[in-house]
PDB file of N, CA and C in Angstrom:
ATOM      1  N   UNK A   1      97.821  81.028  88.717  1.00  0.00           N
ATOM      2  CA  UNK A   1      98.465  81.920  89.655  1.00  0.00           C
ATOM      3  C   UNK A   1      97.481  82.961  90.158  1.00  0.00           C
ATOM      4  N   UNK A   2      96.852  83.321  89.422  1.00  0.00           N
ATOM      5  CA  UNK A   2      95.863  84.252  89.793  1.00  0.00           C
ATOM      6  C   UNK A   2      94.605  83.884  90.763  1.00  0.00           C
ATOM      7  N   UNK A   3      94.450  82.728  90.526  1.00  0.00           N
ATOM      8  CA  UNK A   3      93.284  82.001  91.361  1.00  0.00           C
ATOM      9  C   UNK A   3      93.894  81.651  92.712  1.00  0.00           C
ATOM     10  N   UNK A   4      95.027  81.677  92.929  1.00  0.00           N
ATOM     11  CA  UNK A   4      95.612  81.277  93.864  1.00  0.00           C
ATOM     12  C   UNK A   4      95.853  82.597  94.991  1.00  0.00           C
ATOM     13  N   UNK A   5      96.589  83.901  93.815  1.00  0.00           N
ATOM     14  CA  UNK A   5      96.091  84.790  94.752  1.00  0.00           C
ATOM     15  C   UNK A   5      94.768  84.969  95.293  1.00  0.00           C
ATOM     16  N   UNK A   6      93.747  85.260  94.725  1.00  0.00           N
ATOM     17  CA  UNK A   6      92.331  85.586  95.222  1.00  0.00           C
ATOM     18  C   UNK A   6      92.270  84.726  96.383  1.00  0.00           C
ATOM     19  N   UNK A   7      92.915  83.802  96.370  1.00  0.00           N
ATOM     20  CA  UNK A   7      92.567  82.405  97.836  1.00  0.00           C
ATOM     21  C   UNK A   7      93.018  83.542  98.978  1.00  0.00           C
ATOM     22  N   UNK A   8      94.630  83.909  98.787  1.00  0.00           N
ATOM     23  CA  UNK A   8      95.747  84.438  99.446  1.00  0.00           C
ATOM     24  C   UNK A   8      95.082  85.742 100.229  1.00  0.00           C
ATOM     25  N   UNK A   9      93.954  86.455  98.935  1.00  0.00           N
ATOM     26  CA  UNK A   9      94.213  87.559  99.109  1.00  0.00           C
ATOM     27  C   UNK A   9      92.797  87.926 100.294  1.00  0.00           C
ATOM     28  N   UNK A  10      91.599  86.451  99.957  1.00  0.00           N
ATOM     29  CA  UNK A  10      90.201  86.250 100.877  1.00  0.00           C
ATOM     30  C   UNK A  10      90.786  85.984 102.352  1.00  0.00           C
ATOM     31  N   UNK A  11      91.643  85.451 102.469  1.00  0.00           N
ATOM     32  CA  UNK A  11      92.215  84.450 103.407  1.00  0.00           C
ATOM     33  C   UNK A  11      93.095  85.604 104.651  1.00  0.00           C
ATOM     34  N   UNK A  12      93.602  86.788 103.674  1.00  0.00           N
ATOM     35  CA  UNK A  12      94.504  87.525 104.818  1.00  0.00           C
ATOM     36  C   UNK A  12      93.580  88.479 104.945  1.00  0.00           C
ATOM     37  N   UNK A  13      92.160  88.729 104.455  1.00  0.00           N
ATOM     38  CA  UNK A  13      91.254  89.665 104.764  1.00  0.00           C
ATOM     39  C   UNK A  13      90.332  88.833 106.153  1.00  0.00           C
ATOM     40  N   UNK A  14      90.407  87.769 106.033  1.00  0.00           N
ATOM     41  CA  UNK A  14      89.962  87.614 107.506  1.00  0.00           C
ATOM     42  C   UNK A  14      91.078  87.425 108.638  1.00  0.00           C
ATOM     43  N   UNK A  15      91.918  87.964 108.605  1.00  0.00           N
ATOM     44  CA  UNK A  15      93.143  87.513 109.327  1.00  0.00           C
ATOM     45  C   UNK A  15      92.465  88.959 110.610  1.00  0.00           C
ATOM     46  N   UNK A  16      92.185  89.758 109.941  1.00  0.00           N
ATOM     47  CA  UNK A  16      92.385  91.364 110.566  1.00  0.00           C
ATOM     48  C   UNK A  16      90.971  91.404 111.271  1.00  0.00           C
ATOM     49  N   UNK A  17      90.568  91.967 112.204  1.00  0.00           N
ATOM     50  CA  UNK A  17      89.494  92.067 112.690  1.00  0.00           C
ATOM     51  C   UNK A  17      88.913  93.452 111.694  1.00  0.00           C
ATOM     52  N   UNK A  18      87.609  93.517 112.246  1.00  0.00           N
ATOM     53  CA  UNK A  18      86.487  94.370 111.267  1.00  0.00           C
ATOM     54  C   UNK A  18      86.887  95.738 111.050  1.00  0.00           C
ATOM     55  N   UNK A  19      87.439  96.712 112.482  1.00  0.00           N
ATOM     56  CA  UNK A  19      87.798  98.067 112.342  1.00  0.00           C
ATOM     57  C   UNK A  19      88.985  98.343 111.741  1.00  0.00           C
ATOM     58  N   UNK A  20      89.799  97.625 111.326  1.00  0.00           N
ATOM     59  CA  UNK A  20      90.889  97.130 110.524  1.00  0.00           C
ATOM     60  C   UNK A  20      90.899  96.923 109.081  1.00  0.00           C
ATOM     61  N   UNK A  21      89.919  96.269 108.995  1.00  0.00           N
ATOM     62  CA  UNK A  21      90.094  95.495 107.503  1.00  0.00           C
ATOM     63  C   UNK A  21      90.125  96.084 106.567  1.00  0.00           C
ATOM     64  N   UNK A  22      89.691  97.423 106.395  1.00  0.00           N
ATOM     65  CA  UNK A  22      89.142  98.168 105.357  1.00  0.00           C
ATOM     66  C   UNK A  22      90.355  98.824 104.971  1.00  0.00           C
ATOM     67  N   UNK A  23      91.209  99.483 105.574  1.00  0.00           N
ATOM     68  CA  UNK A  23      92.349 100.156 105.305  1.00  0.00           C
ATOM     69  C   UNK A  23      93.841  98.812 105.241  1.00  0.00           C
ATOM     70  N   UNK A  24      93.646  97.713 106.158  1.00  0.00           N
ATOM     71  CA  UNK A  24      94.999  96.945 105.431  1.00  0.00           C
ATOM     72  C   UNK A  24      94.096  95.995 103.865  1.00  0.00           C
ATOM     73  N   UNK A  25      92.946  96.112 103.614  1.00  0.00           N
ATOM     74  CA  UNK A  25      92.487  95.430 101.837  1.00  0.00           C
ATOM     75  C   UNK A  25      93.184  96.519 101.158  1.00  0.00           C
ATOM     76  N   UNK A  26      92.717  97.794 101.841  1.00  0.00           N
ATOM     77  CA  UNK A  26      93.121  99.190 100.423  1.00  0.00           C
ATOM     78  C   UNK A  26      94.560  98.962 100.275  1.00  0.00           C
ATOM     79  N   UNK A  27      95.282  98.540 101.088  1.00  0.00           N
ATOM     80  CA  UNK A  27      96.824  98.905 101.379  1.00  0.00           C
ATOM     81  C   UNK A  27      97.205  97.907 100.201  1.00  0.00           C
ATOM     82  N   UNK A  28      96.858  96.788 100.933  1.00  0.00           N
ATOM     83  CA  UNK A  28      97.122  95.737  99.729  1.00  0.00           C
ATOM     84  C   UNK A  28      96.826  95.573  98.512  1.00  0.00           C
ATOM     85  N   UNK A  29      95.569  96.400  98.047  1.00  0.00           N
ATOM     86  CA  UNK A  29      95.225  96.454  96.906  1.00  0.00           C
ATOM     87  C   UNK A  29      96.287  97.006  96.206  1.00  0.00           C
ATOM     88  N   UNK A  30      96.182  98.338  96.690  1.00  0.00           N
ATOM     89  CA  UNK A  30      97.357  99.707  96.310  1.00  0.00           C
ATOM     90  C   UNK A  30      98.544  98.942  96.158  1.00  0.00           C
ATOM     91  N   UNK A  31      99.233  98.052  96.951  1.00  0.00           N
ATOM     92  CA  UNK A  31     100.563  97.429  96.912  1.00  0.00           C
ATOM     93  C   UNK A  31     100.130  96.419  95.525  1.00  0.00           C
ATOM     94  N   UNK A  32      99.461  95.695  95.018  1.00  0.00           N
ATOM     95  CA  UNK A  32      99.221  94.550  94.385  1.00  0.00           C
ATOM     96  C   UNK A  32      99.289  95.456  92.669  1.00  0.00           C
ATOM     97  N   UNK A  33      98.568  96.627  92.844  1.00  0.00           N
ATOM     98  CA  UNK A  33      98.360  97.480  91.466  1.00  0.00           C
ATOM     99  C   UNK A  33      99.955  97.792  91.086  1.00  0.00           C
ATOM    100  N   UNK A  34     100.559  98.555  92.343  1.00  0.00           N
ATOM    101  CA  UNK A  34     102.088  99.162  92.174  1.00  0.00           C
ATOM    102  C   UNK A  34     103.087  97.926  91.484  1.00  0.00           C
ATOM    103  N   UNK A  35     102.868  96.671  92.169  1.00  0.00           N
ATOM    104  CA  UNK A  35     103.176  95.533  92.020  1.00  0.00           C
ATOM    105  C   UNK A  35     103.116  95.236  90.686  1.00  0.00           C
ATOM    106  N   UNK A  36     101.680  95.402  90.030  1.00  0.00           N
ATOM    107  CA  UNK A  36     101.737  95.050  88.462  1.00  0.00           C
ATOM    108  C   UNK A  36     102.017  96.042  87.792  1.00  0.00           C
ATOM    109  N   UNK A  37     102.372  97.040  87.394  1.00  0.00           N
ATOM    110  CA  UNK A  37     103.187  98.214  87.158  1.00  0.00           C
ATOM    111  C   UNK A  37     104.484  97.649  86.742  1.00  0.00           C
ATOM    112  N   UNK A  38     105.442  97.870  88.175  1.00  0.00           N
ATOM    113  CA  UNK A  38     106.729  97.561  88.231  1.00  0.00           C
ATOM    114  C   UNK A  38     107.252  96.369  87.954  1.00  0.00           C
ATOM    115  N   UNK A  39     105.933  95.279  87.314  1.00  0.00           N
ATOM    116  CA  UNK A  39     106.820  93.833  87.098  1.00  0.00           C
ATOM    117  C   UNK A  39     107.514  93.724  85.785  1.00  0.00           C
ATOM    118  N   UNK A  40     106.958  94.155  84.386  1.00  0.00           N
ATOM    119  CA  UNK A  40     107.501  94.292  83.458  1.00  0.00           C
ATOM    120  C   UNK A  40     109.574  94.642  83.500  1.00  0.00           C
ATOM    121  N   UNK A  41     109.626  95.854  84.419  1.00  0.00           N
ATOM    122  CA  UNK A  41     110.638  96.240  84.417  1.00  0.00           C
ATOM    123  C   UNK A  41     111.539  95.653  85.253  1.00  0.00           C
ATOM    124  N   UNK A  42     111.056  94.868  86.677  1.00  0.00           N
ATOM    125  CA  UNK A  42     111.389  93.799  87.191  1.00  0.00           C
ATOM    126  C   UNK A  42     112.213  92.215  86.185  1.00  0.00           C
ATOM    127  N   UNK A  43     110.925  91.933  85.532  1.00  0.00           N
ATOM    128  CA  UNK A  43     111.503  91.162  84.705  1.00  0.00           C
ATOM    129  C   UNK A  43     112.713  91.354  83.457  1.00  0.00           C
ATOM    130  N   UNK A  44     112.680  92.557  82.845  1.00  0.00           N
ATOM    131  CA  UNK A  44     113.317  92.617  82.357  1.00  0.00           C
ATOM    132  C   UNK A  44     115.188  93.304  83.195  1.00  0.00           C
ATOM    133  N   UNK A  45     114.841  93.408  84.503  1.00  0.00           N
ATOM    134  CA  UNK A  45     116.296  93.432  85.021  1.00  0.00           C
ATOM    135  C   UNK A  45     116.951  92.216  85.237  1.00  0.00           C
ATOM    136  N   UNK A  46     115.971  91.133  85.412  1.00  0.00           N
ATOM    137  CA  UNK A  46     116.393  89.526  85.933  1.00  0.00           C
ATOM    138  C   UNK A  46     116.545  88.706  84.753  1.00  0.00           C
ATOM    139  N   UNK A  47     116.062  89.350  83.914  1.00  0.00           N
ATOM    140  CA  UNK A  47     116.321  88.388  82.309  1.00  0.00           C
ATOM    141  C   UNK A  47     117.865  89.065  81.804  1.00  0.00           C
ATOM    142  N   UNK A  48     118.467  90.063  82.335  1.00  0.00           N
ATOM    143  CA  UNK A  48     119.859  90.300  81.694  1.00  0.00           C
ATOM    144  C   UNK A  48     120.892  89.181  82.352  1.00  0.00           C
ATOM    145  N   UNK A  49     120.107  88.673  84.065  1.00  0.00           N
ATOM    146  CA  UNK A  49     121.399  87.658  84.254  1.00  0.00           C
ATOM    147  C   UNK A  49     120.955  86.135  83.389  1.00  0.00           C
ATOM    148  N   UNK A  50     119.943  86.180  82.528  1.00  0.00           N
ATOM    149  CA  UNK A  50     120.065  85.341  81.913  1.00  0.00           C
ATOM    150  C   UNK A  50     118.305  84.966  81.112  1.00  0.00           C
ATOM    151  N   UNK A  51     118.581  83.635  80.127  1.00  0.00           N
ATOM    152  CA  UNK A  51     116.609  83.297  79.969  1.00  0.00           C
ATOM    153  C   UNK A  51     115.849  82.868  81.328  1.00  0.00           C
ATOM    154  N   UNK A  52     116.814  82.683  81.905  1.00  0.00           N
ATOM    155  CA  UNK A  52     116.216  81.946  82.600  1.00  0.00           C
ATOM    156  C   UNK A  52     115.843  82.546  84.278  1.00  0.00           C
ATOM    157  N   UNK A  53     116.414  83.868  84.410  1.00  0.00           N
ATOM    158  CA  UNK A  53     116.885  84.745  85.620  1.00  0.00           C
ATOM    159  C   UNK A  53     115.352  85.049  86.291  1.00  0.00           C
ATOM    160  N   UNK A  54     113.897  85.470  85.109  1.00  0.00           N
ATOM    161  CA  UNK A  54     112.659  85.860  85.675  1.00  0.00           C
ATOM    162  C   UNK A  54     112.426  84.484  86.160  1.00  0.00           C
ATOM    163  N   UNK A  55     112.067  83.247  86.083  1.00  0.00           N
ATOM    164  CA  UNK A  55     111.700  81.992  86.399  1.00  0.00           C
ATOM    165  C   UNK A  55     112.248  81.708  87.572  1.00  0.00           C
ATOM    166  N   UNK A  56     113.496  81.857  88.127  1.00  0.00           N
ATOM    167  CA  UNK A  56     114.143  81.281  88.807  1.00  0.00           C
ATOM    168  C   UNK A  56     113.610  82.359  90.259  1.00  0.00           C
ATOM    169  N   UNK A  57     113.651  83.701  89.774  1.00  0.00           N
ATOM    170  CA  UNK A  57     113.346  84.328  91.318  1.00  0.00           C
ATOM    171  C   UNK A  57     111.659  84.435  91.170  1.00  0.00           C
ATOM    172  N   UNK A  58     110.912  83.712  90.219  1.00  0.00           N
ATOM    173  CA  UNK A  58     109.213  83.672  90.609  1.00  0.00           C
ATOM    174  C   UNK A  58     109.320  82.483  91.271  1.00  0.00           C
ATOM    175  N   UNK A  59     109.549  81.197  90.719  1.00  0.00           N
ATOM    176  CA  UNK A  59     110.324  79.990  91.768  1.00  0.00           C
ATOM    177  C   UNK A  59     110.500  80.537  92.974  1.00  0.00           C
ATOM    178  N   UNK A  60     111.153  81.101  93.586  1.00  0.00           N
ATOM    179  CA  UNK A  60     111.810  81.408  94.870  1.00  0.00           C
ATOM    180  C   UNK A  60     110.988  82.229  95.579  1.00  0.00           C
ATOM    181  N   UNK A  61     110.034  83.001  94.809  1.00  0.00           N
ATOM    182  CA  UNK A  61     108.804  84.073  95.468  1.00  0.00           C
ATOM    183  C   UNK A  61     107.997  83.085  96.018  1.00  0.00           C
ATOM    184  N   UNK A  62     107.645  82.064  94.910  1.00  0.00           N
ATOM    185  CA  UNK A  62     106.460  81.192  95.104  1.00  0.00           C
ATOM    186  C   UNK A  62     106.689  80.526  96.150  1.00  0.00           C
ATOM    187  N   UNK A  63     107.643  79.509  96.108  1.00  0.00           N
ATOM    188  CA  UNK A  63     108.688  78.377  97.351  1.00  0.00           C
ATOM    189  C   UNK A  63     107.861  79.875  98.875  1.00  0.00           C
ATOM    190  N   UNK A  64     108.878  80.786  98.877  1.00  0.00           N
ATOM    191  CA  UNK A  64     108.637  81.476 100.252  1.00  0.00           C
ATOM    192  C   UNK A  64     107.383  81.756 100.479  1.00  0.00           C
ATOM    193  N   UNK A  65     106.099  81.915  99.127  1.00  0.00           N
ATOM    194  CA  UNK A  65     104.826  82.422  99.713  1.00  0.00           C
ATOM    195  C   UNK A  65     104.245  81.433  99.939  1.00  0.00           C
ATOM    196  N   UNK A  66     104.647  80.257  99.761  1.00  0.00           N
ATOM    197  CA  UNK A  66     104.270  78.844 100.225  1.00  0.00           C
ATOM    198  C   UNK A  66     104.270  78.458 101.420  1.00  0.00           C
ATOM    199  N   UNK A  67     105.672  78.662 101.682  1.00  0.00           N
ATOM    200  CA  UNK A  67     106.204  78.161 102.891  1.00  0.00           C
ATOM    201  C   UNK A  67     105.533  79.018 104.547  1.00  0.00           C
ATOM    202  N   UNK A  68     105.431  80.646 103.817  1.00  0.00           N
ATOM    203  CA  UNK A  68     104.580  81.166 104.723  1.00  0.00           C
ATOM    204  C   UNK A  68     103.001  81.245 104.812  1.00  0.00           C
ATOM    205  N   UNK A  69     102.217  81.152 103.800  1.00  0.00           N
ATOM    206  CA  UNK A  69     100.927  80.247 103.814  1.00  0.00           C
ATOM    207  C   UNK A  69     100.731  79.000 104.536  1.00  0.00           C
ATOM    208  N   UNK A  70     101.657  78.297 104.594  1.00  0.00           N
ATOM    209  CA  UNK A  70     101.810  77.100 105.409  1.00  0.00           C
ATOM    210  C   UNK A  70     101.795  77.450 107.060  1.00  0.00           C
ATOM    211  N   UNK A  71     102.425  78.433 107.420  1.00  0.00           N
ATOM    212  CA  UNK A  71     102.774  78.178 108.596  1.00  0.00           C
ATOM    213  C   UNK A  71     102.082  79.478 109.103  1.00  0.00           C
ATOM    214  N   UNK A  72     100.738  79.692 108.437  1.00  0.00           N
ATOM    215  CA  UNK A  72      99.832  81.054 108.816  1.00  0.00           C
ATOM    216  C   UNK A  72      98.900  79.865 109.866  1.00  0.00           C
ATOM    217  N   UNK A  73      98.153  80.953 111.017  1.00  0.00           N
ATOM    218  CA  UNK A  73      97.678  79.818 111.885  1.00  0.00           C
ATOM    219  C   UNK A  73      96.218  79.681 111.455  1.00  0.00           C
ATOM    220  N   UNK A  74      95.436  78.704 111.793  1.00  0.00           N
ATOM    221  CA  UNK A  74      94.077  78.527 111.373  1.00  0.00           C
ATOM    222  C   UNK A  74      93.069  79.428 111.954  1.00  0.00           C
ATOM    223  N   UNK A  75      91.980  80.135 110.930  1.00  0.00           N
ATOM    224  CA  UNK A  75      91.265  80.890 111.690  1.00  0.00           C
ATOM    225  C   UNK A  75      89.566  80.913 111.833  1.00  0.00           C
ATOM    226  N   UNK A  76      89.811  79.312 111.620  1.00  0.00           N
ATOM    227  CA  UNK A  76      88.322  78.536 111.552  1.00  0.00           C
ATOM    228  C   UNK A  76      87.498  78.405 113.139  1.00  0.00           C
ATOM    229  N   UNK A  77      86.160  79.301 113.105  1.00  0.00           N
ATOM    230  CA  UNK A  77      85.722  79.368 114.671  1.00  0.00           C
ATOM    231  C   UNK A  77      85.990  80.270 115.495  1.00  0.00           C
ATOM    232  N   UNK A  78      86.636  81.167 115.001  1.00  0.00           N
ATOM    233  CA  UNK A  78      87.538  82.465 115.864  1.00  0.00           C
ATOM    234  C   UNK A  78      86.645  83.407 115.852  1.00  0.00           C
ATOM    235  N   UNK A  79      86.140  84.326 116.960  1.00  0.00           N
ATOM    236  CA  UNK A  79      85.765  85.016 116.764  1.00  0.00           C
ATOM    237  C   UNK A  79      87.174  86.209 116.554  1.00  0.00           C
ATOM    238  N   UNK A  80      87.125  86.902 115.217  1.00  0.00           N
ATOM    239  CA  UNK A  80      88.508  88.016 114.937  1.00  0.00           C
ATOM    240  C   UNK A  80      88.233  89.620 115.654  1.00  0.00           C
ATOM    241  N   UNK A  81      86.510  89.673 116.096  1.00  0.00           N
ATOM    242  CA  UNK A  81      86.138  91.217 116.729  1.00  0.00           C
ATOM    243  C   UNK A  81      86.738  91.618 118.003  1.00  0.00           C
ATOM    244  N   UNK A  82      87.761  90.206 118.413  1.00  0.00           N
ATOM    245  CA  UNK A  82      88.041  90.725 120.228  1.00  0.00           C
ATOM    246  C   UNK A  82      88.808  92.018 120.051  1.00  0.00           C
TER     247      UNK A  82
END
């Protein structure tokens, strides 16, 4: 999972052109740290509807960050500085 982000995370850093990039990486960083923080307590709200409650909505994170990785457009040859 982790290797998969780093793909996710190289991949939407070239999305942004150059005068850009520097402040939406920090953003995301900052969001990704807050992110691992708040998952513990995350999980343990989704494990009261059951064992099985954290699995089922990482399933459903994953399925959607899939589905929108998929349908991100290609940015092979582009110049991104226009």
């Amino acid at each position: 999972m982790s290797m998969a982000y780093m793909v996710i995370y190289t991949y939407t850093a070239e999305l942004y052109n150059t005068k850009i990039r520097v402040l939406s990486m920090g953003f995301f960083n900052f969001i990704s740290k807050i992110s691992g923080v708040a998952m513990p307590l995350v999980v343990d709200v989704f494990y009261s509807f059951g064992p099985t409650g954290p699995f089922i909505i990482f399933g459903l994170l994953s399925l959607i960050s899939s589905i929108s990785i998929y349908t991100m457009k290609d940015t092979t040859n582009m110049d991104l500085d226009d």
